[in-house]
N, C-alpha and C. Protein backbone atom coordinates (compact mmCIF):
# COMPACT_ATOMS: atom_id res chain seq x y z
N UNK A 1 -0.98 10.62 -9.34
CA UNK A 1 -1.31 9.37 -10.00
C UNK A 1 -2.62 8.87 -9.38
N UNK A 2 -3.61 8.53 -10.30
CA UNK A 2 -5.37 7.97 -9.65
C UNK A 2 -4.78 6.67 -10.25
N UNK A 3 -5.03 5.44 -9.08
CA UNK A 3 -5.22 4.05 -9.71
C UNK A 3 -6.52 4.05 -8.90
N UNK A 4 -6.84 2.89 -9.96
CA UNK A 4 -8.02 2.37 -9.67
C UNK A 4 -8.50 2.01 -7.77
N UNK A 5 -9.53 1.95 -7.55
CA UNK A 5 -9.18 1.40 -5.47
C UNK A 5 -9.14 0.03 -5.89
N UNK A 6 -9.98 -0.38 -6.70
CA UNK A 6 -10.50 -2.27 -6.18
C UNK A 6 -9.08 -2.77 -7.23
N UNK A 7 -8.34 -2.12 -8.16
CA UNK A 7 -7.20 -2.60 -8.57
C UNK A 7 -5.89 -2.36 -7.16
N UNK A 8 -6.14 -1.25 -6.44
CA UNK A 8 -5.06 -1.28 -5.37
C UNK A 8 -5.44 -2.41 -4.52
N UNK A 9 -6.86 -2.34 -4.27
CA UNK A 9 -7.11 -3.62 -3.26
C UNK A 9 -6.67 -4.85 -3.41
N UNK A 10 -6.66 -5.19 -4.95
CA UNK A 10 -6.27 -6.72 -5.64
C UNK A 10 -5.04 -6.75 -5.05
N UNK A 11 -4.67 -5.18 -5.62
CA UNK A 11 -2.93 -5.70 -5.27
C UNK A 11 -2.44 -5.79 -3.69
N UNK A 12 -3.44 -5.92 -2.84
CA UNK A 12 -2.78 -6.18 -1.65
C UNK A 12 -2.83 -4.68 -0.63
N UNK A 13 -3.91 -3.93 -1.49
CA UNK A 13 -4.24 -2.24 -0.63
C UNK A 13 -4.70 -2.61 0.94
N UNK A 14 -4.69 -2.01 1.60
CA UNK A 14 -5.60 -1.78 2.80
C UNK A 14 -5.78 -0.25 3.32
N UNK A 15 -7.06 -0.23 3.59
CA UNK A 15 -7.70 1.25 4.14
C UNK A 15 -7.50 1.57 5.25
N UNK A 16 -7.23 2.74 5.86
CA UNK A 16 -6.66 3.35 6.83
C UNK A 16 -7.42 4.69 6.82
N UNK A 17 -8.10 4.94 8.00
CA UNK A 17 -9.06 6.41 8.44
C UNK A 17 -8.11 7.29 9.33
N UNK A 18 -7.77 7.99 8.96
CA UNK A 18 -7.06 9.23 10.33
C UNK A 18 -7.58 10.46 10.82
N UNK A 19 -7.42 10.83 11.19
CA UNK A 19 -8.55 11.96 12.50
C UNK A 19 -7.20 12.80 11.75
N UNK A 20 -8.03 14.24 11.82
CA UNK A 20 -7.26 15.58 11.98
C UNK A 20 -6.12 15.48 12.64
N UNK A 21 -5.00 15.95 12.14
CA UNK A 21 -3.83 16.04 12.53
C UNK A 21 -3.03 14.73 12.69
N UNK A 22 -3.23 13.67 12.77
CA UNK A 22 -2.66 12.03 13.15
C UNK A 22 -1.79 12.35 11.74
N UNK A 23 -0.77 11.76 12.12
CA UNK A 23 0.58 11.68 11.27
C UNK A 23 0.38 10.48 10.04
N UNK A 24 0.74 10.76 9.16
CA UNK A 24 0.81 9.09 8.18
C UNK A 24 1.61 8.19 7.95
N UNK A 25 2.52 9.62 7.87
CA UNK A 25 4.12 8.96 8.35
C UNK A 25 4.98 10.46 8.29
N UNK A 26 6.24 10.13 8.22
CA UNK A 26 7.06 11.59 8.80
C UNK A 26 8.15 11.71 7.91
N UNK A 27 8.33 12.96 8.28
CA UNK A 27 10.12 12.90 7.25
C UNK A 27 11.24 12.22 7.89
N UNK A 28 12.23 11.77 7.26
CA UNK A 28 12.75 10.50 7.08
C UNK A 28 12.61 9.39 7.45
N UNK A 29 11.24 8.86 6.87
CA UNK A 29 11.47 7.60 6.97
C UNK A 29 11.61 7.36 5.47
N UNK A 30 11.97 5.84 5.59
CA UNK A 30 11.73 5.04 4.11
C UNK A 30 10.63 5.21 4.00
N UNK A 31 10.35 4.97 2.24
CA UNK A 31 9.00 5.10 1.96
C UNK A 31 8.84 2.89 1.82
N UNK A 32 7.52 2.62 1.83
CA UNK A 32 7.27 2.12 2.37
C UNK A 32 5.63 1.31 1.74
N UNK A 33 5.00 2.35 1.45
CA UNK A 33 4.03 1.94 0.58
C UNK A 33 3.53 3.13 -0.27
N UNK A 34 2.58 2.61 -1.24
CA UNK A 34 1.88 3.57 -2.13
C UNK A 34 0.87 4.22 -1.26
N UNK A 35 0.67 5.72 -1.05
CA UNK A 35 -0.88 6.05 -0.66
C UNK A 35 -1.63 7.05 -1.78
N UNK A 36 -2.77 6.35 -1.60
CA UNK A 36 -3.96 7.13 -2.32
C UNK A 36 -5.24 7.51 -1.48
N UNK A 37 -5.77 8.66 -1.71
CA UNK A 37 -6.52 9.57 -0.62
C UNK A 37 -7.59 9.08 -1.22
N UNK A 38 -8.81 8.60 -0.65
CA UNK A 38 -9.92 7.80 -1.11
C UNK A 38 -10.85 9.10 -0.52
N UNK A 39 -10.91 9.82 0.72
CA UNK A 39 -11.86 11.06 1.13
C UNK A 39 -10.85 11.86 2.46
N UNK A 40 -11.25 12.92 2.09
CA UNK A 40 -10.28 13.79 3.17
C UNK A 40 -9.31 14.72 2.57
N UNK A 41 -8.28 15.29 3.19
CA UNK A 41 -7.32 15.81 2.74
C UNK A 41 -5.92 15.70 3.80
N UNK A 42 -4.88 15.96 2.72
CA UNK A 42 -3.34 15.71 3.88
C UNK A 42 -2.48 17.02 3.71
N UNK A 43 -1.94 17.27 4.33
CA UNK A 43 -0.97 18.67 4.06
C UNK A 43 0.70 17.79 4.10
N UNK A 44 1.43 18.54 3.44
CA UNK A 44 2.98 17.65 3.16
C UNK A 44 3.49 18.82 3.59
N UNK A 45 4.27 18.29 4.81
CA UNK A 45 4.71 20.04 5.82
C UNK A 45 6.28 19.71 6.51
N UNK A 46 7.16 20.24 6.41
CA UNK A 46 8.39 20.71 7.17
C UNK A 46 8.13 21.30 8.41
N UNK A 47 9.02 20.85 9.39
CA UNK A 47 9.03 21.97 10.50
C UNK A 47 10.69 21.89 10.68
N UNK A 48 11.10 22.97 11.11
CA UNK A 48 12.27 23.43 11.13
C UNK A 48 12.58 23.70 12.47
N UNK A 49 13.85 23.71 12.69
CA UNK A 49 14.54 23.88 14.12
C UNK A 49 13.67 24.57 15.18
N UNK A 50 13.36 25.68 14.69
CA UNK A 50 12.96 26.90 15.71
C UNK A 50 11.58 26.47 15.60
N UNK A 51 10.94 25.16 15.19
CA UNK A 51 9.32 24.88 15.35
C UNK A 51 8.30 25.67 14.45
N UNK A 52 9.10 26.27 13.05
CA UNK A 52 8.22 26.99 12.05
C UNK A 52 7.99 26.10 11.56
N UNK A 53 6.58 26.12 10.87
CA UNK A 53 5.72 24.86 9.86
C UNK A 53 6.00 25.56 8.35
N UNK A 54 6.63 24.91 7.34
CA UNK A 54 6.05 25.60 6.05
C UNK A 54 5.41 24.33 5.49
N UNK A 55 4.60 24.64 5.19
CA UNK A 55 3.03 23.50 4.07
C UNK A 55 3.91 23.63 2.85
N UNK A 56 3.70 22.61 2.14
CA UNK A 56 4.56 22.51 0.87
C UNK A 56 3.54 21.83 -0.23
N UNK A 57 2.70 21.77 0.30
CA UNK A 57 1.28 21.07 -0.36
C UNK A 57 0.15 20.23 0.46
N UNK A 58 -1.10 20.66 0.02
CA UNK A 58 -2.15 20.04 0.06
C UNK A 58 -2.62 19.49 -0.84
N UNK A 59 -3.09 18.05 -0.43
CA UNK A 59 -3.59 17.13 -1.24
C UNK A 59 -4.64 16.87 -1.15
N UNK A 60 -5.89 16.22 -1.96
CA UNK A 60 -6.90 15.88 -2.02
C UNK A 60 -7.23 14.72 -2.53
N UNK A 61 -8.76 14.28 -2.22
CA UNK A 61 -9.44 12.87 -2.94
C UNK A 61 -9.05 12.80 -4.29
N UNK A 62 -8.18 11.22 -4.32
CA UNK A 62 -7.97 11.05 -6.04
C UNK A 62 -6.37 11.18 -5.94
N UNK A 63 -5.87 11.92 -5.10
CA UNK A 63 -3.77 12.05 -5.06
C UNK A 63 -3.61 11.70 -4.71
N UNK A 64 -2.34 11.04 -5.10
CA UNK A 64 -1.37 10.14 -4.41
C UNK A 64 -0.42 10.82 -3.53
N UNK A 65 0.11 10.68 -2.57
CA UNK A 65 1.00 11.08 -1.88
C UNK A 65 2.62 10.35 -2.11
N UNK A 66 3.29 11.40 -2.25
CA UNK A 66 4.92 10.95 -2.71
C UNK A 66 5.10 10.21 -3.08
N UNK A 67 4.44 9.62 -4.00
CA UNK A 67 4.97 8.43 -4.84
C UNK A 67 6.07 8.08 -5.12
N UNK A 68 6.58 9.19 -6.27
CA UNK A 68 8.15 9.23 -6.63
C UNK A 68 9.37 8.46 -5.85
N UNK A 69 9.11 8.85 -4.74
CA UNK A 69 9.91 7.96 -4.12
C UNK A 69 10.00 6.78 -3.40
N UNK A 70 8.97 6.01 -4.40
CA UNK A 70 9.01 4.73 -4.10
C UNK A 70 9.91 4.59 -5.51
N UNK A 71 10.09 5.44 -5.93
CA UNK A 71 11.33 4.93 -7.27
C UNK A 71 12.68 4.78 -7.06
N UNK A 72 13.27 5.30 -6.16
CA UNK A 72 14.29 6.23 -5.91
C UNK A 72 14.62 5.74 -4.71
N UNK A 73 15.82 6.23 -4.21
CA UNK A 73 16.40 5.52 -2.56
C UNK A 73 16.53 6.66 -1.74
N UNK A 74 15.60 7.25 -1.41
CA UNK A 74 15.44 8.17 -0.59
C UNK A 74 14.27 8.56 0.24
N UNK A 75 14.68 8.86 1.50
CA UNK A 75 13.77 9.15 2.16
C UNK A 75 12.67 10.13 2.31
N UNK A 76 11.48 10.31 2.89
CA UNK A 76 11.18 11.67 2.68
C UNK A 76 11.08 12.74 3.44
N UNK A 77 11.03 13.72 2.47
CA UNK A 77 11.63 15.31 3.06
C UNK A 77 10.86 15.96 3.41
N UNK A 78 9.86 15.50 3.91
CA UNK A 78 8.22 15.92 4.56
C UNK A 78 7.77 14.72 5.44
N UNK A 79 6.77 15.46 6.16
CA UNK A 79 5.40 14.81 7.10
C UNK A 79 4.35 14.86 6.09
N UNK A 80 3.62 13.59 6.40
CA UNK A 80 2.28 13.72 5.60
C UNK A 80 1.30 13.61 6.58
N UNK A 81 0.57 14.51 6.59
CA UNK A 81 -0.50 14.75 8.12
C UNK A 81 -1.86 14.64 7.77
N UNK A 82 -2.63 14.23 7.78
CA UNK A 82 -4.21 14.28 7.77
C UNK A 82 -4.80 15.64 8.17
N UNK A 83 -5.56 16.46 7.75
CA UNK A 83 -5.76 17.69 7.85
C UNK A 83 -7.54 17.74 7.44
N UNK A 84 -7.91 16.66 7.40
CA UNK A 84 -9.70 17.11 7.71
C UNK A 84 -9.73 16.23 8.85
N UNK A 85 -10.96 16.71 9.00
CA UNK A 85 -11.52 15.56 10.34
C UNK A 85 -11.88 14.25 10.53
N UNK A 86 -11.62 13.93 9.56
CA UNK A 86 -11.54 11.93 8.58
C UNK A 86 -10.69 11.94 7.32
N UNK A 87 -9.84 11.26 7.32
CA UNK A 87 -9.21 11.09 5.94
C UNK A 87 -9.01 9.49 5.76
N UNK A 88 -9.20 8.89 4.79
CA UNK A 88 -9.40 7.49 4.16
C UNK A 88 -8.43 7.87 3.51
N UNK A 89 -6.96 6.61 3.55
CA UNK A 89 -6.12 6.59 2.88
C UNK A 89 -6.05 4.99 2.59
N UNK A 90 -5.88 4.66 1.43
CA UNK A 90 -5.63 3.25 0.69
C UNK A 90 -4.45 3.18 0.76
N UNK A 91 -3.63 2.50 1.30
CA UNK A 91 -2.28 2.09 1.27
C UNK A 91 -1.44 0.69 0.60
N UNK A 92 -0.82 0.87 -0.18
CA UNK A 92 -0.22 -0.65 -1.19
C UNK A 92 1.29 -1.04 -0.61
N UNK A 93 1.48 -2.16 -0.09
CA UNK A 93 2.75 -2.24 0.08
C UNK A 93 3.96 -1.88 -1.21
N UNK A 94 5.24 -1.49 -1.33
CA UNK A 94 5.79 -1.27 -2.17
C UNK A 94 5.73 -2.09 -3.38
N UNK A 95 6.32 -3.37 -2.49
CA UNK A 95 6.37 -4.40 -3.59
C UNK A 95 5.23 -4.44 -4.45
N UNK A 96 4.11 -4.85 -3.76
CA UNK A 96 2.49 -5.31 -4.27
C UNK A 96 2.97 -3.90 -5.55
N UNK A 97 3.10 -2.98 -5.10
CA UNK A 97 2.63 -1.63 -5.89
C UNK A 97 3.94 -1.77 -7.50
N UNK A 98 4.76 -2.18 -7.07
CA UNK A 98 5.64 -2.02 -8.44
C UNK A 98 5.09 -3.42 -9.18
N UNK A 99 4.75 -4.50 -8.48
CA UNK A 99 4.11 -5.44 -9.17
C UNK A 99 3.07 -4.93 -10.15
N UNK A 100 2.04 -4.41 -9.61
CA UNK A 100 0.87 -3.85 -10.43
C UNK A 100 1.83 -3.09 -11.18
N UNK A 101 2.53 -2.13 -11.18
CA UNK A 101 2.83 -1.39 -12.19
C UNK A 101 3.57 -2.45 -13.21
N UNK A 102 4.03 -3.48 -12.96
CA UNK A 102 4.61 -3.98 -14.36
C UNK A 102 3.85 -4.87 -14.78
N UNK A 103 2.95 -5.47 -14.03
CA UNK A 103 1.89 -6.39 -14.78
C UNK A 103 0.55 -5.61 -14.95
N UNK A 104 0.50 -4.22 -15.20
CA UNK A 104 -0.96 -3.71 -15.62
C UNK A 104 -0.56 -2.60 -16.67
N UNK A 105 0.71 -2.74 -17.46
CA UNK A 105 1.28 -1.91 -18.55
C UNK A 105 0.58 -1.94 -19.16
């Protein structure tokens, strides 16, 4: 999903830079807010008991990261990691974010 930035900003966005490898957030937590990748890239990765990584996707400028489950009551089933050497992420609180979605139909 691409929303607009200065429409996420209205709704209450704020920007967030992360260095290579810095976490965004992790698997299970609640989700929590909307993110949208403004420059950079994130990898959405599992690690498993024995410390194997499987990547389950890379994302880029313009994607949203797990949205979906800001629909839904569940936590998520991935890490979302920053994976260039700067990544700009726009972040919307939940609420702010379902607001915009019903008042910008």
């Amino acid at each position: 999903m691409l929303v607009d930035v200065d429409l996420l900003t209205f709704y209450g966005g704020i920007t967030e830079t992360f260095s290579h490898s810095e976490v965004i957030f992790e698997e299970g937590d609640a989700p929590r807010f909307y993110y949208q990748i403004i420059n950079g890239s994130v990898k959405l990765n599992h690690v498993d008991d024995d410390a194997k990584e499987l990547i389950q996707s890379i994302l880029y400028k313009g994607q949203s990261v797990c949205e979906l489950l800001l629909f839904i009551d569940e936590k998520y089933p991935v890490n979302a990691v920053a994976i260039s050497q700067e990544c700009t992420i726009i972040k919307v609180p939940k609420s702010r974010f379902l607001m915009l979605l019903e008042e910008q139909q």
